[in-house]
PDB file of N, CA and C in Angstrom:
ATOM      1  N   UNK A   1      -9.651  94.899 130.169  1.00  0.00           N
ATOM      2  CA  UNK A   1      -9.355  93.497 129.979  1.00  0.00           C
ATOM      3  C   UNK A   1      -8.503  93.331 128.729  1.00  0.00           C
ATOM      4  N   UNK A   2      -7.154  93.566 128.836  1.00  0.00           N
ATOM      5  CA  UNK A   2      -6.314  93.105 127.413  1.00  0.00           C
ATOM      6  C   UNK A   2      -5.959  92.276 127.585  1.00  0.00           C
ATOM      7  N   UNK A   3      -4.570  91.480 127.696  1.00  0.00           N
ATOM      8  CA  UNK A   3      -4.340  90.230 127.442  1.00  0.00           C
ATOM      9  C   UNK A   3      -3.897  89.601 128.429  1.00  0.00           C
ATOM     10  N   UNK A   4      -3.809  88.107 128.380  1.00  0.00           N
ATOM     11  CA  UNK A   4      -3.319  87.269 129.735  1.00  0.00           C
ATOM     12  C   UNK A   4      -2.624  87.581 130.750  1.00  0.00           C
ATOM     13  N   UNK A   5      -3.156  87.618 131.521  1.00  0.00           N
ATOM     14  CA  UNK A   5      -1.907  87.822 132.825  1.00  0.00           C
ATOM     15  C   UNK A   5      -1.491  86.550 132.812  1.00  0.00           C
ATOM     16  N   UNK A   6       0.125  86.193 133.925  1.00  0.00           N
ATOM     17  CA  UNK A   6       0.724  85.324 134.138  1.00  0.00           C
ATOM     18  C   UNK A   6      -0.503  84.154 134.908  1.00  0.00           C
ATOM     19  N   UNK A   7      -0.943  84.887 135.634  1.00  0.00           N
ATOM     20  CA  UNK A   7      -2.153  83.780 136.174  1.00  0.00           C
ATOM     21  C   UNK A   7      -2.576  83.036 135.271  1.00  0.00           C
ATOM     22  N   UNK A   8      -3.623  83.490 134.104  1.00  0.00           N
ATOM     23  CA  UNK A   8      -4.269  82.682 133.590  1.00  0.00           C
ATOM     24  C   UNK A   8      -3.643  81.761 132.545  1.00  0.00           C
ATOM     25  N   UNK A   9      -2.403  82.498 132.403  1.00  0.00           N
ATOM     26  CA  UNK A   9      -1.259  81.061 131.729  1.00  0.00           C
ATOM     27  C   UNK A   9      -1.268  79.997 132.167  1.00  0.00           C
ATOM     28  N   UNK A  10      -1.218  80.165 133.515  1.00  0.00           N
ATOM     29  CA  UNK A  10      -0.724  79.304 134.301  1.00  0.00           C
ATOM     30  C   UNK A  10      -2.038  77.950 134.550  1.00  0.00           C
ATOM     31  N   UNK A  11      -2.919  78.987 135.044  1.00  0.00           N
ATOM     32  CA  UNK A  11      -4.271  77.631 135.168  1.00  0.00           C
ATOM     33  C   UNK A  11      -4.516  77.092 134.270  1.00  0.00           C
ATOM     34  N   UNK A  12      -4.649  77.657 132.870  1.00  0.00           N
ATOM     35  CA  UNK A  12      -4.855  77.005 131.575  1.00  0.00           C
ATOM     36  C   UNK A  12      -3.569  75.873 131.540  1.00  0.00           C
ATOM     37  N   UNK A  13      -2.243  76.278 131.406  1.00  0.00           N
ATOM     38  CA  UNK A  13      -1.538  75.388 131.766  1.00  0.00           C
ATOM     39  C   UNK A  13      -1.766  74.382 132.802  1.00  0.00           C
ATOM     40  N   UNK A  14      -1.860  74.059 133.856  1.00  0.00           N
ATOM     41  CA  UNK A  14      -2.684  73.353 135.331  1.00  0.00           C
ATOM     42  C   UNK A  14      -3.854  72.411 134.358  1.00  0.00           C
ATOM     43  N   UNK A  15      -4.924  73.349 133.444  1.00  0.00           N
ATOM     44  CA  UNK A  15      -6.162  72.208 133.286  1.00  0.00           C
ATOM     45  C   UNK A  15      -5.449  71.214 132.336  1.00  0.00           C
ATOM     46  N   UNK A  16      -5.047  71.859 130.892  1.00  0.00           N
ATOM     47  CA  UNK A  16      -4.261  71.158 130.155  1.00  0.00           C
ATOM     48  C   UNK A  16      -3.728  69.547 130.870  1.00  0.00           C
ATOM     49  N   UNK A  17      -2.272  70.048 131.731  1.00  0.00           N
ATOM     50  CA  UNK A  17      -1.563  68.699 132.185  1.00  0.00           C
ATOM     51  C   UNK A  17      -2.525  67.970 133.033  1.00  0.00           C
ATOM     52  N   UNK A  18      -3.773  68.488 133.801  1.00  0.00           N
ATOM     53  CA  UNK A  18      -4.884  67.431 134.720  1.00  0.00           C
ATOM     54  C   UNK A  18      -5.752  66.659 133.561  1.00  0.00           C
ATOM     55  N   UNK A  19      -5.876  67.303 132.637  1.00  0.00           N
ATOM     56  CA  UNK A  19      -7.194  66.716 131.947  1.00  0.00           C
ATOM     57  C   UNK A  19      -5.506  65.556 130.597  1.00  0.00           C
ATOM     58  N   UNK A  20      -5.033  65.755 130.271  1.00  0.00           N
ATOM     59  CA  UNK A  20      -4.014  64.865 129.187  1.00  0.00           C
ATOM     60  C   UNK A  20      -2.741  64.235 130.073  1.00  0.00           C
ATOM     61  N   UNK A  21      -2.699  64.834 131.230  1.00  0.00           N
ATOM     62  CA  UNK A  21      -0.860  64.290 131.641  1.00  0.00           C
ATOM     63  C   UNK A  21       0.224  64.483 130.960  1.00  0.00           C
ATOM     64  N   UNK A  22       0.492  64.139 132.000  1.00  0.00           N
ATOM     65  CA  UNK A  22       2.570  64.680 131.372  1.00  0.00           C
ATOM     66  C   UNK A  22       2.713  63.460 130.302  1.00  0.00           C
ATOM     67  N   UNK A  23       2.605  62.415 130.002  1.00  0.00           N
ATOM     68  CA  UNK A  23       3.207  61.254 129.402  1.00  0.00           C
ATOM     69  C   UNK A  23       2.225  61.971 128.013  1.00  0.00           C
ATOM     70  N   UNK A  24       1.047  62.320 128.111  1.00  0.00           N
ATOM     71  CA  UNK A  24       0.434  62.440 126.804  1.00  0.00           C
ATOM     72  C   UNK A  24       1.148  63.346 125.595  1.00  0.00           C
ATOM     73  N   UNK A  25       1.091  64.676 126.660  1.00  0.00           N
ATOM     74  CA  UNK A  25       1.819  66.213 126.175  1.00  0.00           C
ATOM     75  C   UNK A  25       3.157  66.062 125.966  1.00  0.00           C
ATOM     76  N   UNK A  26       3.887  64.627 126.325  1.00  0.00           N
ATOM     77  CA  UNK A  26       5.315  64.419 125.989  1.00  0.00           C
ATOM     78  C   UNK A  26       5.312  64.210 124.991  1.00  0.00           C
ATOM     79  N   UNK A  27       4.471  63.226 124.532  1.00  0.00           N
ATOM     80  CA  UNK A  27       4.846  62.807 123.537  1.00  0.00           C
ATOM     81  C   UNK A  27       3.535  63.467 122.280  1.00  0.00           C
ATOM     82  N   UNK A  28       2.781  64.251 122.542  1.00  0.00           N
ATOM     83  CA  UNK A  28       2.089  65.484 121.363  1.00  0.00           C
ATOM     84  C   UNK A  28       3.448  66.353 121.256  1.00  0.00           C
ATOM     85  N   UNK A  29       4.175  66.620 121.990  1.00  0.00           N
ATOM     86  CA  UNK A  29       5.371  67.464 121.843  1.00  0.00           C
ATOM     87  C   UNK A  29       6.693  66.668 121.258  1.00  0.00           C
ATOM     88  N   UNK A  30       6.972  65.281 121.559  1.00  0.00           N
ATOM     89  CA  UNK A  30       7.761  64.658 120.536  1.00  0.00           C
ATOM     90  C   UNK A  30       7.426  64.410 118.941  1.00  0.00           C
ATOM     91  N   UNK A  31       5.887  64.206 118.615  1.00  0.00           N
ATOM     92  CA  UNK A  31       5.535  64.341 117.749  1.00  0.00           C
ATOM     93  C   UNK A  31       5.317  65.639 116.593  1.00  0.00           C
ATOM     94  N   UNK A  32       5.208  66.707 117.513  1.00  0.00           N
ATOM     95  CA  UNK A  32       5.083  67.960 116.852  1.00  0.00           C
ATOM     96  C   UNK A  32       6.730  68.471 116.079  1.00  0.00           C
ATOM     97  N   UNK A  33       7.329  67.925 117.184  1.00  0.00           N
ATOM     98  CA  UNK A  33       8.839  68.529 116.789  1.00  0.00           C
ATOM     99  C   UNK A  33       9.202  66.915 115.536  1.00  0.00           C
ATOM    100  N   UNK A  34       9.035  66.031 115.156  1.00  0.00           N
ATOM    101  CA  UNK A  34       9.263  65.063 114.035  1.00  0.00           C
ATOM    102  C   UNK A  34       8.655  65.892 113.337  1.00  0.00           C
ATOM    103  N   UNK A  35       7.202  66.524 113.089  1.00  0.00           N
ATOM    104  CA  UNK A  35       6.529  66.896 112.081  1.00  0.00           C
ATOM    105  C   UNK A  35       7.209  68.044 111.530  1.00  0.00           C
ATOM    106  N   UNK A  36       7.924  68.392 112.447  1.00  0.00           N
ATOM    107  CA  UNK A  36       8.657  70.363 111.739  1.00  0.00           C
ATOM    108  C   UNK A  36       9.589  69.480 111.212  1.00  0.00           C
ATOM    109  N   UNK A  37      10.931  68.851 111.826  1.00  0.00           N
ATOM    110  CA  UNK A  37      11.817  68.091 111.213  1.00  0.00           C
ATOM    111  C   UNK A  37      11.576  67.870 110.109  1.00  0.00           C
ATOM    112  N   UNK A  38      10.310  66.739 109.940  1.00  0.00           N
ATOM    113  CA  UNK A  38      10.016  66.356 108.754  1.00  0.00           C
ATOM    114  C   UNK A  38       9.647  67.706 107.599  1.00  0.00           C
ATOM    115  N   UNK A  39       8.853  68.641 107.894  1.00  0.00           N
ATOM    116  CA  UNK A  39       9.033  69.718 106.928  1.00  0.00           C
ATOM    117  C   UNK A  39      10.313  70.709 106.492  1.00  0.00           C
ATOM    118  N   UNK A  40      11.104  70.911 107.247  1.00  0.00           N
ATOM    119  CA  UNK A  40      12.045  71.505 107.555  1.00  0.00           C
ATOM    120  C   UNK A  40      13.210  70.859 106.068  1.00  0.00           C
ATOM    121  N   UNK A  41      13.024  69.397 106.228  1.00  0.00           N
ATOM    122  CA  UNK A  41      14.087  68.251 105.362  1.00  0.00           C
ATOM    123  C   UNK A  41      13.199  68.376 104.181  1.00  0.00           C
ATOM    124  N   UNK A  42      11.695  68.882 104.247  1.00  0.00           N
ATOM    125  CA  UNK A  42      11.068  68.306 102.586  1.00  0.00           C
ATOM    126  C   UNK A  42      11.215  69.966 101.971  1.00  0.00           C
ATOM    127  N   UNK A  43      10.837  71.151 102.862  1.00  0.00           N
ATOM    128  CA  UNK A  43      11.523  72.594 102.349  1.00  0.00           C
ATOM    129  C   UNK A  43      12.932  72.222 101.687  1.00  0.00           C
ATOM    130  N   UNK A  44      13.819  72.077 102.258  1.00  0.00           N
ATOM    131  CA  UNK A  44      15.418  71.674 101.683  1.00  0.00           C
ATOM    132  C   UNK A  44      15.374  71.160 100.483  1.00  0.00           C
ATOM    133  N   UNK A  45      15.027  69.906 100.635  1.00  0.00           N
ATOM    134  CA  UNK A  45      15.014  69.294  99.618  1.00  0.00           C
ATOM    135  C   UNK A  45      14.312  69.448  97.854  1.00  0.00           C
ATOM    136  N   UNK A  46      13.359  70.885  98.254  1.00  0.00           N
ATOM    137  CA  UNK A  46      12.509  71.267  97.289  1.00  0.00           C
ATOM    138  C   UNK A  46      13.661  72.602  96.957  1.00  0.00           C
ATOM    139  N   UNK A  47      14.762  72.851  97.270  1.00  0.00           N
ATOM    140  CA  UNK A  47      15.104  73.772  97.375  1.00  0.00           C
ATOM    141  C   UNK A  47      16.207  73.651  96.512  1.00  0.00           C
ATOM    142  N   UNK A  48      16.933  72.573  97.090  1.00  0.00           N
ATOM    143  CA  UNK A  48      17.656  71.798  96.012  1.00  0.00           C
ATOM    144  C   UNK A  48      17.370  71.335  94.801  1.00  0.00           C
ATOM    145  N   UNK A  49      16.409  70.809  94.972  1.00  0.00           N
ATOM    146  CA  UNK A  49      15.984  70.281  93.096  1.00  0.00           C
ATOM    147  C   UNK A  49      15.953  71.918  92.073  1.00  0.00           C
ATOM    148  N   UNK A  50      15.285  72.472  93.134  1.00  0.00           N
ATOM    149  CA  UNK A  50      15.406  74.030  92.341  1.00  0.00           C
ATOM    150  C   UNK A  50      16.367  74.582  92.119  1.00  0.00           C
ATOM    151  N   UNK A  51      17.273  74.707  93.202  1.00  0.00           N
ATOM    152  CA  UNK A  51      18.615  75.306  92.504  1.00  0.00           C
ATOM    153  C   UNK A  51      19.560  73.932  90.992  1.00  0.00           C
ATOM    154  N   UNK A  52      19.145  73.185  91.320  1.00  0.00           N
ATOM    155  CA  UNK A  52      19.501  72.192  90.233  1.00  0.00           C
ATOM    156  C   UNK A  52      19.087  72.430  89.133  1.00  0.00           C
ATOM    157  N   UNK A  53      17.782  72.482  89.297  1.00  0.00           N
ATOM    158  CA  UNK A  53      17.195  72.620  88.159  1.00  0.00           C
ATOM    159  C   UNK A  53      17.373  74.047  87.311  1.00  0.00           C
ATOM    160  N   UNK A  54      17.919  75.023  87.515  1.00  0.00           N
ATOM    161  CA  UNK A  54      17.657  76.570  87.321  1.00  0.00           C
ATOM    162  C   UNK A  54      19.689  76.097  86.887  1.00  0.00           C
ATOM    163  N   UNK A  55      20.421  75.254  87.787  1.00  0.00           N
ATOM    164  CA  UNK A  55      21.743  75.334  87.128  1.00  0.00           C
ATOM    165  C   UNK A  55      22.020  74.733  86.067  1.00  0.00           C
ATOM    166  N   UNK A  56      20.747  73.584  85.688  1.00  0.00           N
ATOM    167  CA  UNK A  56      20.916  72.874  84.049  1.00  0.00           C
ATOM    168  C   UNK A  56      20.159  73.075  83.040  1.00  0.00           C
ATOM    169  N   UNK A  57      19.368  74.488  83.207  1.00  0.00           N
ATOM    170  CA  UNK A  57      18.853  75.264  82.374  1.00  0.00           C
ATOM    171  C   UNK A  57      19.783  76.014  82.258  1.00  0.00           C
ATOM    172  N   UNK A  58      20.718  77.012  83.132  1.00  0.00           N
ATOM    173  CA  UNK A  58      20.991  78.419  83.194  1.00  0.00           C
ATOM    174  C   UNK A  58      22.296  78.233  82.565  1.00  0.00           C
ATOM    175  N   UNK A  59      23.051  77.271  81.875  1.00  0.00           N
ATOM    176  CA  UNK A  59      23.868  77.228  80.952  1.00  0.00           C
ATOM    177  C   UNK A  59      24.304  78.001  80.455  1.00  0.00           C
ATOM    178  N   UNK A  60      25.341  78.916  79.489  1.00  0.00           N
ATOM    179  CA  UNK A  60      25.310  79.928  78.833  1.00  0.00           C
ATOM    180  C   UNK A  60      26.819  79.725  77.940  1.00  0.00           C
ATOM    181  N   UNK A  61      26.433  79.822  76.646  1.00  0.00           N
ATOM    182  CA  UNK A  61      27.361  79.428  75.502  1.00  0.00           C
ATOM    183  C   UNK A  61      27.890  81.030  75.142  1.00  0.00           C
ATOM    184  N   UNK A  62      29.419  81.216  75.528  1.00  0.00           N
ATOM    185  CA  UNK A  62      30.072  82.422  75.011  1.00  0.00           C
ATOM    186  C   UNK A  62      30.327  81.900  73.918  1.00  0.00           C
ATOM    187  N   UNK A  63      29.532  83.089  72.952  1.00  0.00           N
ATOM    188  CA  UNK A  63      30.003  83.101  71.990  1.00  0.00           C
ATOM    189  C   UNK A  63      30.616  84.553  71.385  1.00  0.00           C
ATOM    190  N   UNK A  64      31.120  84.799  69.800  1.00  0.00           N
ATOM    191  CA  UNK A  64      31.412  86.063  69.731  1.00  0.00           C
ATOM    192  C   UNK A  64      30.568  86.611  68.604  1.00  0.00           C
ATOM    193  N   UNK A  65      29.927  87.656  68.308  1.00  0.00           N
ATOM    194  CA  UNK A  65      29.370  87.809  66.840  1.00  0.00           C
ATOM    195  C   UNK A  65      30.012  89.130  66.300  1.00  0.00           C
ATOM    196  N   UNK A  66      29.873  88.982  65.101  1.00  0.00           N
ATOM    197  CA  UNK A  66      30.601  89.840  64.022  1.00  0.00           C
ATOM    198  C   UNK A  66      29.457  90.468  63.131  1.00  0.00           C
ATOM    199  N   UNK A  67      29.565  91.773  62.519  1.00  0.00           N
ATOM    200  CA  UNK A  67      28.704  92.206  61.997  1.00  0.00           C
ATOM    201  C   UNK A  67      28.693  91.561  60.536  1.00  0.00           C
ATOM    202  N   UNK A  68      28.008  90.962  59.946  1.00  0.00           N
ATOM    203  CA  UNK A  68      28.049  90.951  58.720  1.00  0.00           C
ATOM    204  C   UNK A  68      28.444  91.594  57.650  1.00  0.00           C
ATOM    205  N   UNK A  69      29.212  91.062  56.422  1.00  0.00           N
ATOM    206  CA  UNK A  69      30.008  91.924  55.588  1.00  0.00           C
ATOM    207  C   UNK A  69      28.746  92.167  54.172  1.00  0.00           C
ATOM    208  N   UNK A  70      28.784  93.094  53.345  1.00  0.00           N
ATOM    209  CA  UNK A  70      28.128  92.967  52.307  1.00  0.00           C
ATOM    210  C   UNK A  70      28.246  91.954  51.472  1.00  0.00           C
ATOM    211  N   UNK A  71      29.171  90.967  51.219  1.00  0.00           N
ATOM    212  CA  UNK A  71      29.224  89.897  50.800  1.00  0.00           C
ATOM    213  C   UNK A  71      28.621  89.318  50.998  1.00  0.00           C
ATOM    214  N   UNK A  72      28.791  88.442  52.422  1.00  0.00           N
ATOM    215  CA  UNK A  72      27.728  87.312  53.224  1.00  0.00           C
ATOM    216  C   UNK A  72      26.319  87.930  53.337  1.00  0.00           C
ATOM    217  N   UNK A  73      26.100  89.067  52.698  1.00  0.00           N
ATOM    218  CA  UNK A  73      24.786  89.145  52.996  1.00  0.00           C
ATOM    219  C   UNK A  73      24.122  89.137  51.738  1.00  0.00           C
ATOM    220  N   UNK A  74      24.916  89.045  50.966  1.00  0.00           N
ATOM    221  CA  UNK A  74      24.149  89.142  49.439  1.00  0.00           C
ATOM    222  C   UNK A  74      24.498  87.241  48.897  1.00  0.00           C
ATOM    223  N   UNK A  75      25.451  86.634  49.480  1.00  0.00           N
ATOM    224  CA  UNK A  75      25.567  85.261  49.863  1.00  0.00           C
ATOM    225  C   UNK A  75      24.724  84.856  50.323  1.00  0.00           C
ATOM    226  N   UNK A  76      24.134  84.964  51.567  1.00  0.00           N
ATOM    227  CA  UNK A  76      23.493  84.070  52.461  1.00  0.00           C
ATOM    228  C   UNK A  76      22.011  84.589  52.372  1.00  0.00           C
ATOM    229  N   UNK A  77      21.698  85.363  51.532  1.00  0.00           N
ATOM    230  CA  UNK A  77      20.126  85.986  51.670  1.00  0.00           C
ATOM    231  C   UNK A  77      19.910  87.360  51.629  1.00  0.00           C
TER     232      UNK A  77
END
C-alpha cells in the first residue's frame, strides 16, 4: 500500500465537489489565489524597503590617506 492511485484522487475529488459544489470551491480557489497575490506584493515590497535601506546606509566616502610625517606627529600629539 504506497501511495494514491489515480482512483482514489479521483473519489476524494467526487466527495469534495458533492459535499461543497462547484460555486463554493470556485470561489475557496478565487480566494486562495488573492491571498498568494496578496503575499507575493507584501514579500516585494519588504524587499524593497531593504534594498533601500542597505543603499542609504551603504554610502561610501573615497577618500585618500597619507602616512603621517614626523612633524604632524609631534604637532598633532
Amino acid at each position: 500500500m504506497g501511495a494514491f492511485s489515480i482512483w482514489h484522487l479521483i473519489i476524494i475529488l467526487l466527495i469534495v465537489v458533492a459535499l461543497f459544489g462547484t460555486a463554493k470551491l470556485r470561489n475557496v480557489g478565487s480566494d486562495l489565489g488573492s491571498a498568494i497575490k496578496g503575499f507575493r506584493s507584501a514579500v516585494k515590497e519588504e524587499e524593497e524597503k531593504k534594498k533601500e535601506k542597505e543603499a542609504a546606509i551603504g554610502h561610501t566616502i573615497e577618500a585618500e590617506v597619507s602616512p603621517k610625517t614626523e612633524q604632524e606627529s609631534i604637532h598633532h600629539g
